[in-house]
C-alpha atoms as a PDB file:
ATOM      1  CA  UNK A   1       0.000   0.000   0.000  1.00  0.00           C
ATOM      2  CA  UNK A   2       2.794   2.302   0.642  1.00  0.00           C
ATOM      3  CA  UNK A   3       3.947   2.091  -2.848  1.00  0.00           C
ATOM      4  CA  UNK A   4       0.627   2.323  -4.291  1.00  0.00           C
ATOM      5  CA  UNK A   5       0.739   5.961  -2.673  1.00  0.00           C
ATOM      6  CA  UNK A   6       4.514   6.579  -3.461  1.00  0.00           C
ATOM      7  CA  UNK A   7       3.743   6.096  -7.521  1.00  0.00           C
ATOM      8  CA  UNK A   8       0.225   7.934  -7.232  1.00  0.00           C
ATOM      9  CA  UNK A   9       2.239  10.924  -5.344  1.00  0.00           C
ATOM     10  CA  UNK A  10       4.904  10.938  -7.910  1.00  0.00           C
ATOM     11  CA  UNK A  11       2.662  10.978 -10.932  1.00  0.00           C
ATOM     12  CA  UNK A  12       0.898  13.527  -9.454  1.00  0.00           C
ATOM     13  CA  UNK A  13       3.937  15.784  -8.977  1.00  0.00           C
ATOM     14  CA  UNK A  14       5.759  14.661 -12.703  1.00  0.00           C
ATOM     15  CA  UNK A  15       2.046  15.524 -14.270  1.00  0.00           C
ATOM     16  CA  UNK A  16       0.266  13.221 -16.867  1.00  0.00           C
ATOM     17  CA  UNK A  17       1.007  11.059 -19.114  1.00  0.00           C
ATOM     18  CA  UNK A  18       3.953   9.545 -17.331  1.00  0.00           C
ATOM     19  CA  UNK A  19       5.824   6.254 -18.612  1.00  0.00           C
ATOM     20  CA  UNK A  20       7.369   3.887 -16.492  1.00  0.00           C
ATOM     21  CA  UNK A  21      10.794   5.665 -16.813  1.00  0.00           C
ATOM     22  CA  UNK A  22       9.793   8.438 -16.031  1.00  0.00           C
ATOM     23  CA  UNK A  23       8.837   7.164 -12.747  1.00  0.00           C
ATOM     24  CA  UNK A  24      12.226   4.927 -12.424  1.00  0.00           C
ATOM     25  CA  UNK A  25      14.007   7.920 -12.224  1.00  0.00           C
ATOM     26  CA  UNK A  26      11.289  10.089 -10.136  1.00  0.00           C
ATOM     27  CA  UNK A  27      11.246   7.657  -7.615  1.00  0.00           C
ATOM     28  CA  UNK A  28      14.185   5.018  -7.174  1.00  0.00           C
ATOM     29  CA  UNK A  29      12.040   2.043  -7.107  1.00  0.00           C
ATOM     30  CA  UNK A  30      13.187  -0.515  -9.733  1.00  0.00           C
ATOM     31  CA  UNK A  31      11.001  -0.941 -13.550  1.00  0.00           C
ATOM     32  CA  UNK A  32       9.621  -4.081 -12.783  1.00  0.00           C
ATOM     33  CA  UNK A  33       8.078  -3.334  -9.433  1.00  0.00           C
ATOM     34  CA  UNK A  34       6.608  -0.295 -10.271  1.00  0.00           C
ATOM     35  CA  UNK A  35       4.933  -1.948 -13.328  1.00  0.00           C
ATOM     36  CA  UNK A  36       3.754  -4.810 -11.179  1.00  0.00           C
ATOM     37  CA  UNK A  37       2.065  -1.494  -8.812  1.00  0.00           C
ATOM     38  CA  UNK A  38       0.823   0.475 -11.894  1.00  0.00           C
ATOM     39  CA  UNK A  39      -0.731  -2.569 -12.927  1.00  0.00           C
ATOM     40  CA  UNK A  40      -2.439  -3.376 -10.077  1.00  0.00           C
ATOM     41  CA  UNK A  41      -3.697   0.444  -9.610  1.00  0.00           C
ATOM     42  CA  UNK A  42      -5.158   0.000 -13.180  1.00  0.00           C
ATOM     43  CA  UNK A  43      -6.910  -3.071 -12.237  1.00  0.00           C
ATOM     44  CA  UNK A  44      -8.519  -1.297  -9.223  1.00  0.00           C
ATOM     45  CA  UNK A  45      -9.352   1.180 -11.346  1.00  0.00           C
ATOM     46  CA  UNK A  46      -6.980   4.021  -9.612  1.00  0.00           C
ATOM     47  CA  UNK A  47      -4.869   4.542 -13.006  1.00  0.00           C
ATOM     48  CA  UNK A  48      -5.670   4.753 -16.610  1.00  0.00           C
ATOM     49  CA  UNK A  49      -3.249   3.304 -18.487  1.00  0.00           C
ATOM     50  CA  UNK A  50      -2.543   3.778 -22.569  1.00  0.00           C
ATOM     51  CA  UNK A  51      -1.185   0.385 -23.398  1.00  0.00           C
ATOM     52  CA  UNK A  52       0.083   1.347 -26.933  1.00  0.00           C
ATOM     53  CA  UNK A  53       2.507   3.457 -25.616  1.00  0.00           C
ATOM     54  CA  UNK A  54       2.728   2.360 -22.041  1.00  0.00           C
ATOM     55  CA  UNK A  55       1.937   5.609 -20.565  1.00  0.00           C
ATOM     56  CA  UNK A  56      -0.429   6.722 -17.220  1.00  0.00           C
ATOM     57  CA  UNK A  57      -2.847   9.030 -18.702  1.00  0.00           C
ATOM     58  CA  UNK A  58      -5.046   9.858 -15.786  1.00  0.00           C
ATOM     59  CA  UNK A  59      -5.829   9.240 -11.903  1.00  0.00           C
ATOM     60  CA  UNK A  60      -9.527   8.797 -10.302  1.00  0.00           C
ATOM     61  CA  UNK A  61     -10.136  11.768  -8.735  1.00  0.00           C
ATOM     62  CA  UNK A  62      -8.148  14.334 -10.547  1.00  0.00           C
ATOM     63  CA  UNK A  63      -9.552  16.535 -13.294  1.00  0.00           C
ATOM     64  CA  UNK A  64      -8.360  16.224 -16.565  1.00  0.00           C
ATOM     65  CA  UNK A  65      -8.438  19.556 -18.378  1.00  0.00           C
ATOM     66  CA  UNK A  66      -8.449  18.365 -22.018  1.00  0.00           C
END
């Protein structure tokens, strides 16, 4: 659970859409666990996720001004 709120904290303060990288670097945690969390989030319906280009494109609960 705490990473769950690390990632959501850190794509909140990169802004959206984030890839995985981006959050590698943001946050220290290693590629492969923070996919295994953004998946997860996605599942629960937390995260959107663009699967083309592996990118978080929105969080529940914030406004998206497109």
């Amino acid at each position: 659970m705490e990473l769950e709120k690390a990632v959501i904290e850190a794509i909140l303060k990169i802004g959206l859409p984030v890839k995985i990288g981006q959050l590698e670097k943001e946050t220290g945690i290693d590629r492969n666990t923070l996919q295994k969390v953004v998946n997860d989030l996605s599942i629960k319906g937390i995260l959107t996720t663009d699967r083309c280009y592996n990118k978080i494109t929105a969080v529940k609960g914030e406004s998206d001004d497109r």
